[in-house]
Protein backbone atom coordinates (compact mmCIF):
# COMPACT_ATOMS: atom_id res chain seq x y z
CA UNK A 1 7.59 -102.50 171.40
CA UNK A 2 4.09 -103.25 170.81
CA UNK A 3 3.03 -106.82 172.27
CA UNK A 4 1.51 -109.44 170.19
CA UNK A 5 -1.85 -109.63 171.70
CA UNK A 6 -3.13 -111.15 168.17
CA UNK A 7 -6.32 -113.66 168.84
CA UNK A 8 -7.15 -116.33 166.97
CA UNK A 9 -11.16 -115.40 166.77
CA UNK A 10 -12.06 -111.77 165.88
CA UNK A 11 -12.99 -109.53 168.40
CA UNK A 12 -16.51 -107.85 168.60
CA UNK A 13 -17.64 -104.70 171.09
CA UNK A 14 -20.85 -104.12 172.65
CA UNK A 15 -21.67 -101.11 173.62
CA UNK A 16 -24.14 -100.50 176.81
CA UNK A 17 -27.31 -98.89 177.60
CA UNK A 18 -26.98 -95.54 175.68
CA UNK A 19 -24.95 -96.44 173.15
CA UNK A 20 -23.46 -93.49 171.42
CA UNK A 21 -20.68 -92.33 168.67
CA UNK A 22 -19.25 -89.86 171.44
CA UNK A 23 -19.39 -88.58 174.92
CA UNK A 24 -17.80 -84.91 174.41
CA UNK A 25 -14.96 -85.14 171.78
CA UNK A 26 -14.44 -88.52 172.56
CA UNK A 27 -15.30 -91.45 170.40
CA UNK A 28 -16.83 -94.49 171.97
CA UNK A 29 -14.49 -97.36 171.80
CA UNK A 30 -11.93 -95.40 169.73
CA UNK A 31 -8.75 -95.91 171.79
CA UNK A 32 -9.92 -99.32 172.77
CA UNK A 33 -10.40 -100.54 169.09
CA UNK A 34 -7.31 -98.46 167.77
CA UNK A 35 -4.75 -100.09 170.81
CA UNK A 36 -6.50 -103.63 170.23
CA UNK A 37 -5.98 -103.10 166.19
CA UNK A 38 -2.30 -101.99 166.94
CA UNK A 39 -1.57 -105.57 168.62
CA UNK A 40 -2.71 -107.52 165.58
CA UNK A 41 -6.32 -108.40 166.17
CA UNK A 42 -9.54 -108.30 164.31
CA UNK A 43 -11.91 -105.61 165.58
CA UNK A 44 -15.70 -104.76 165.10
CA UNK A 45 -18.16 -102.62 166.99
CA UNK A 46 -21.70 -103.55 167.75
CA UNK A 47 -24.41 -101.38 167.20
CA UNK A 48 -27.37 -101.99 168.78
CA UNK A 49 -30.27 -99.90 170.52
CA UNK A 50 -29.13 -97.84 172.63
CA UNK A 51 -32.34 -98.06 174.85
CA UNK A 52 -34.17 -101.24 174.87
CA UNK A 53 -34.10 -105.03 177.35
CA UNK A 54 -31.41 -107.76 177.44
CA UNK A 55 -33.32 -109.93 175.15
CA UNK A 56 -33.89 -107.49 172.09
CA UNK A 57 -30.37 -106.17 172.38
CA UNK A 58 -29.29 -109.98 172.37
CA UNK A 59 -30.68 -110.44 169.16
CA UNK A 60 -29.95 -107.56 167.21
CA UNK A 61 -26.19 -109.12 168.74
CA UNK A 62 -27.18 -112.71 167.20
CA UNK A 63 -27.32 -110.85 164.12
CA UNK A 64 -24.18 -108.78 163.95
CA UNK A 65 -22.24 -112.09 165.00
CA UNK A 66 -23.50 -113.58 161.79
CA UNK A 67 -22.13 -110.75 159.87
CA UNK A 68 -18.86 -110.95 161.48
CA UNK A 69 -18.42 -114.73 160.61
CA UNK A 70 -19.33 -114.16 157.19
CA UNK A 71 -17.37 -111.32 156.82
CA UNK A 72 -14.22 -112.56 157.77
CA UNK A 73 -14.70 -116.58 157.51
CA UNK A 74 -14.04 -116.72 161.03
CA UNK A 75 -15.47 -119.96 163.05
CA UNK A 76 -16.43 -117.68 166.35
CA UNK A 77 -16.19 -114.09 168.17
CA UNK A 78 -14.85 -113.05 171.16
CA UNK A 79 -17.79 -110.96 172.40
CA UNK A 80 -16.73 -108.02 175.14
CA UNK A 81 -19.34 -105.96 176.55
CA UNK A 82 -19.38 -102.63 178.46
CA UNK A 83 -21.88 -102.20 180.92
CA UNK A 84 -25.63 -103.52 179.74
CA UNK A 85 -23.76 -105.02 176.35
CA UNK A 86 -22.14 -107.51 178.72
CA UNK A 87 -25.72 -108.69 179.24
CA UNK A 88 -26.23 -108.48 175.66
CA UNK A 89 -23.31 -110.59 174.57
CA UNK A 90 -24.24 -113.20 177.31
CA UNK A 91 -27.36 -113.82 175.62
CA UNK A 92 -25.92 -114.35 172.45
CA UNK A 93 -23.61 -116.87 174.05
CA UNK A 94 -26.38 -118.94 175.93
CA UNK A 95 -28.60 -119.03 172.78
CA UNK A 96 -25.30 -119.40 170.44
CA UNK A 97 -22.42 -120.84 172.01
CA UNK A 98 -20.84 -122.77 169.12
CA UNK A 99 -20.84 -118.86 167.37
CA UNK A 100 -18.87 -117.63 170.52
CA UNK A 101 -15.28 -118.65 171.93
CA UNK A 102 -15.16 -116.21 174.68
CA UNK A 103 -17.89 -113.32 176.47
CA UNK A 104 -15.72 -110.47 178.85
CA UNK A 105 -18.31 -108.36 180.66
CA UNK A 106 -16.68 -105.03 181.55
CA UNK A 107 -18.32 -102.94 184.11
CA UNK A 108 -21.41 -105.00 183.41
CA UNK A 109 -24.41 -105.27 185.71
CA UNK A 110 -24.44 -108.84 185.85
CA UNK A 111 -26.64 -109.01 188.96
CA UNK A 112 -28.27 -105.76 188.42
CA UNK A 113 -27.82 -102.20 188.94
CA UNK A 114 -28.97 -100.63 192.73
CA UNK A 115 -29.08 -96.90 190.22
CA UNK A 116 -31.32 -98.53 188.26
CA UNK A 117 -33.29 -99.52 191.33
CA UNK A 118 -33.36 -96.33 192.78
CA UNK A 119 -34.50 -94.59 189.02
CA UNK A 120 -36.94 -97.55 188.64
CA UNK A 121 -38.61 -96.66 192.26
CA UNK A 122 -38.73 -92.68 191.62
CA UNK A 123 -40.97 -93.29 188.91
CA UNK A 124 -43.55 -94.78 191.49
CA UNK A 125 -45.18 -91.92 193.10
CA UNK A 126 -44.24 -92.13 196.97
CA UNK A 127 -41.74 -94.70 196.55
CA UNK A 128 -38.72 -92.50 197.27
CA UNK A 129 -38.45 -89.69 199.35
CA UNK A 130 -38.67 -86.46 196.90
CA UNK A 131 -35.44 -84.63 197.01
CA UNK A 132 -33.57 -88.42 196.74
CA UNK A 133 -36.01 -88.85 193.73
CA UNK A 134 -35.13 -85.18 192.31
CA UNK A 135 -31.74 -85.88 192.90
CA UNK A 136 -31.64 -89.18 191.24
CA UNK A 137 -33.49 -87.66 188.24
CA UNK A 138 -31.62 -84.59 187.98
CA UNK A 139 -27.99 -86.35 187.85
CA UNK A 140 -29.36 -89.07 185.35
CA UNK A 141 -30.45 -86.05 183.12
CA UNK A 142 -26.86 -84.28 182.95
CA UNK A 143 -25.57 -87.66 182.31
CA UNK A 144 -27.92 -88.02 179.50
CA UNK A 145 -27.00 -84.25 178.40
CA UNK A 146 -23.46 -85.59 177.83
CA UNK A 147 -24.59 -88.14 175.41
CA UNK A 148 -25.03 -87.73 171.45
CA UNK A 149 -25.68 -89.57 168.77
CA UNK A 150 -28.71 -91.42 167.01
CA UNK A 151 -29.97 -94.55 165.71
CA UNK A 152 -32.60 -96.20 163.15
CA UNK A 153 -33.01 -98.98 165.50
CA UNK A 154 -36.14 -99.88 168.13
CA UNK A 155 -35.66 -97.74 171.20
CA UNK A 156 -37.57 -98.42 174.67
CA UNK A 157 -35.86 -96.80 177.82
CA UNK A 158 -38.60 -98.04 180.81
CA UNK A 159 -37.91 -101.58 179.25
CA UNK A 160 -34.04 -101.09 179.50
CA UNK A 161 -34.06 -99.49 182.94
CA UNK A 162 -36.82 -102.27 183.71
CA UNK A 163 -33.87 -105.28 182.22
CA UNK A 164 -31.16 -103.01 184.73
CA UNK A 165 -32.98 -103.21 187.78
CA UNK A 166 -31.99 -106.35 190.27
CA UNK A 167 -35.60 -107.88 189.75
CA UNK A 168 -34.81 -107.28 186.04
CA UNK A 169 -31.41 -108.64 185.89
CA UNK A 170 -33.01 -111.68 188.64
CA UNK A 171 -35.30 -113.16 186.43
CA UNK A 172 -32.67 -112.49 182.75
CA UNK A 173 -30.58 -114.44 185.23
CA UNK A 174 -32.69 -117.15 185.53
CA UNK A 175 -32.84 -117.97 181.75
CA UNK A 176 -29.42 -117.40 180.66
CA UNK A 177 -27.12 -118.27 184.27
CA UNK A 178 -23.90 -119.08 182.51
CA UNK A 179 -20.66 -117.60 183.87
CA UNK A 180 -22.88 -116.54 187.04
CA UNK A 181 -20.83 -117.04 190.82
CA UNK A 182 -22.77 -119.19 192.83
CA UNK A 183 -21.31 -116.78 195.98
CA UNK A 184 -21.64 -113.94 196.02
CA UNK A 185 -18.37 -111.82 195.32
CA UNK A 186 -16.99 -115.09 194.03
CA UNK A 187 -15.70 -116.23 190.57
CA UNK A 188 -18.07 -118.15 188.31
CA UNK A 189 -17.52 -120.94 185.75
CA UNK A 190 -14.98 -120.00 183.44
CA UNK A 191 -15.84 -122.38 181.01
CA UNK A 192 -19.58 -123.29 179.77
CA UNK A 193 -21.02 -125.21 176.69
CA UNK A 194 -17.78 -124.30 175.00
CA UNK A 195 -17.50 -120.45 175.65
CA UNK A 196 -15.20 -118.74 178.42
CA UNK A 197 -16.26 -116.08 180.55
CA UNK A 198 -14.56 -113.19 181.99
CA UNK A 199 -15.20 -110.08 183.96
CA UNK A 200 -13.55 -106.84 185.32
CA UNK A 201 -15.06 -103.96 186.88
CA UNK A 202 -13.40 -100.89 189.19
CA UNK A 203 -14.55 -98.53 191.79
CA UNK A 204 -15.18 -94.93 191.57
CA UNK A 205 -12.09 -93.14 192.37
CA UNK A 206 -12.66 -90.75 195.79
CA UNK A 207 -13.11 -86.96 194.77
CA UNK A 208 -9.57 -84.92 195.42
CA UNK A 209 -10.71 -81.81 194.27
CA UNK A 210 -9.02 -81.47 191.33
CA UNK A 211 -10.87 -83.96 188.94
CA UNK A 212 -11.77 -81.76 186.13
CA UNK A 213 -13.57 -84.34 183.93
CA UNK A 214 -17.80 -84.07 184.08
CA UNK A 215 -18.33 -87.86 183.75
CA UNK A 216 -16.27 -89.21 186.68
CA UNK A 217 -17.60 -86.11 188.80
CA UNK A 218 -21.40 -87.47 187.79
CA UNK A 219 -19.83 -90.67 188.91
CA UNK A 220 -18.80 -89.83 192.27
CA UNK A 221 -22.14 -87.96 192.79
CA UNK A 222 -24.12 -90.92 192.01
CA UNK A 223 -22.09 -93.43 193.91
CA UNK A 224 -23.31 -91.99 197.07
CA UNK A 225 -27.04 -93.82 196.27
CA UNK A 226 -25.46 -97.26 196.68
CA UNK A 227 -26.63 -99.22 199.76
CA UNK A 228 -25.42 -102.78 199.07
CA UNK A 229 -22.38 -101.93 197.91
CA UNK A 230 -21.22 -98.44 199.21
CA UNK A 231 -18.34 -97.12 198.00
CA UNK A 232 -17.60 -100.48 196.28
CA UNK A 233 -19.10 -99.10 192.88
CA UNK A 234 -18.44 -97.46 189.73
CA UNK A 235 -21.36 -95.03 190.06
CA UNK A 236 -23.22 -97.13 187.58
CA UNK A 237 -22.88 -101.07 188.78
CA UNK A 238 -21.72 -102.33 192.00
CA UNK A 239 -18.63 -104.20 192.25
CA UNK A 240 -19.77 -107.80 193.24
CA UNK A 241 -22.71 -107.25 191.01
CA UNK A 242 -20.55 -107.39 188.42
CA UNK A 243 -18.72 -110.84 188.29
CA UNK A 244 -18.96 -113.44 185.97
CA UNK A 245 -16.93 -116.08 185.10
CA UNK A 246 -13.34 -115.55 186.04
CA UNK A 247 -13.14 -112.26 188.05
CA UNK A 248 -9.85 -110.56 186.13
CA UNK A 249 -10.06 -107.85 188.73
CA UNK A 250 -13.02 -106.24 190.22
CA UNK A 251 -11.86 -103.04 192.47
CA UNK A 252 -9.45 -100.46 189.78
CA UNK A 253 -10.08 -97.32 190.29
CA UNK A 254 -12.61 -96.69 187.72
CA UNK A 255 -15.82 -95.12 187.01
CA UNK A 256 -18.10 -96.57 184.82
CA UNK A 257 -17.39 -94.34 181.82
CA UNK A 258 -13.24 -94.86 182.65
CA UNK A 259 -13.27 -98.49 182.08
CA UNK A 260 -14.19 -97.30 178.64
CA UNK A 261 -11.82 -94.31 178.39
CA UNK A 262 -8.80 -93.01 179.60
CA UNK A 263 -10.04 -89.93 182.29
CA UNK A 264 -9.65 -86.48 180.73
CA UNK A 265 -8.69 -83.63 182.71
CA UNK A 266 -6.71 -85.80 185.31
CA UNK A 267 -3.16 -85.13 185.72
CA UNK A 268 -1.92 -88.24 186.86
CA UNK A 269 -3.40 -91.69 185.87
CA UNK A 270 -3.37 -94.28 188.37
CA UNK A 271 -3.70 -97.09 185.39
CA UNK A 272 -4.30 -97.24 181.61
CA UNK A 273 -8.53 -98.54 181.16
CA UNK A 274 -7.27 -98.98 177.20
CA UNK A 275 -4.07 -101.35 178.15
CA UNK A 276 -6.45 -103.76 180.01
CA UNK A 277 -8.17 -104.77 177.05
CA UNK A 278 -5.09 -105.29 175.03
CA UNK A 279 -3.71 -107.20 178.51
CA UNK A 280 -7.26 -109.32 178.29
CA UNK A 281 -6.57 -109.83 174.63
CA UNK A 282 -3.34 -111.32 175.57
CA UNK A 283 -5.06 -113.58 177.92
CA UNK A 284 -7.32 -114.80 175.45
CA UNK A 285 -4.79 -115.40 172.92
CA UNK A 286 -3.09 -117.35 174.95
CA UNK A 287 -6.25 -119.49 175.60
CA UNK A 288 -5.62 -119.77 171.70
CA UNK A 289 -8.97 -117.62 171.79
């Protein structure tokens, strides 16, 4: 039997830093929004550039909240954001909070992102030694290869990779701390100026040789350029990095891309990415959320 995982407040997703319709033959958010329909609540997808800083993203968010309340009469939105649309929907909270009832950052680089370091440095002539650079580069590009879709809206990549980076994510922290740990690794604040925060993130699963899909090989590959946190990363985001607010659960085994989807071309699954959102939109209906 399906569970009741109605919320009170509809439910918006925010897509991350290259936002797309589909990676392959698979639809972004599809399962997630279909399962999360199935158990009663309200759903709506974001869209907003898929290449651009915290701040611009944040507002084309702003926006898209507006729509939502109009559209459906509801009083606020629970905001949850994959990867750089967590940072997105945190803004939106800071600068709207009485607009938003809850912000869940999924995978999200809430303290910044040591790939985005390493990409930001091997633009810098010298910076990096040059097969790490060429390495860097070259596995960013087939991730990019597996990536269609297009949009009408702004795009600026060096200022998105510039917002990733942990001097980027440093100073958006600065402006807009809410939900943020004051320990590292720790929990934050669940509750702040009204809104609740949430956060869940996993850790790339260890190659066994039989992994047939191309996004959790890419990242397994990339993993290996994390120094703060090696092997506790999705590829994409390091685990601690990613906390905010109350830490659901920081270490599943899960790539970046599989917190989104569930992994094709693995025989056995060791969890379900899709049920945890339905789980989370348990939790926040029972936070009458």
């Amino acid at each position: 039997m399906q569970r009741n995982a109605s919320t009170r407040y509809p439910i918006l997703l925010v897509h991350g830093l290259f936002g797309f319709e589909r990676i392959g033959s698979f639809e972004l958010f599809h399962e997630v929004k279909q399962a999360l329909k199935a158990s009663g609540s309200r759903v709506f997808v974001a869209h907003l550039s898929a290449t651009h800083d915290n701040e611009v993203r944040g507002e084309q968010l702003l926006s898209q909240i507006g729509c939502v309340l109009r559209g459906t009469g509801a009083g606020k939105v629970n905001l949850i954001g994959h990867s750089q649309g967590a940072l997105a929907a945190r803004y939106a909270a800071a600068l709207a909070p009485d607009d938003v009832a809850s912000v869940t950052s999924v995978s999200g680089p809430n303290h910044g992102s040591e790939l985005a370091d390493f990409l930001r440095k091997a633009l810098i002539p010298g910076r990096l030694p040059e097969n790490v650079a060429q390495n860097v580069a070259t596995l960013f590009s087939n991730f990019l290869s597996l990536l269609s879709g297009s949009t009408a809206l702004p795009q600026n990549a060096l200022a998105a990779l510039n917002a990733l980076t942990t001097e980027g994510v440093g100073d958006f922290n600065d402006k807009y701390p809410q939900g943020l740990p004051q320990v590292w690794g720790g929990h934050g604040a669940e509750l702040v100026n009204g809104v609740r925060y949430f956060s869940w993130s996993g850790v790339v699963p260890p190659a066994n040789g039989r992994d047939l899909d191309p996004v959790q090989n890419l990242c397994q590959a990339l993993s290996e350029y994390f120094i703060t946190e090696p092997a506790q990363n999705d590829g994409f985001v390091g685990r601690f990095s990613s906390h905010l607010g109350t830490v659901v659960r920081s270490d599943y085994p899960l790539d970046h891309l599989g917190s989104l989807r569930r992994t094709a071309g693995q025989r056995t699954a060791p969890l379900d990415p899709v049920e945890l959102y339905v789980e989370h939109a348990a939790r926040l209906r029972a936070k009458n959320l």
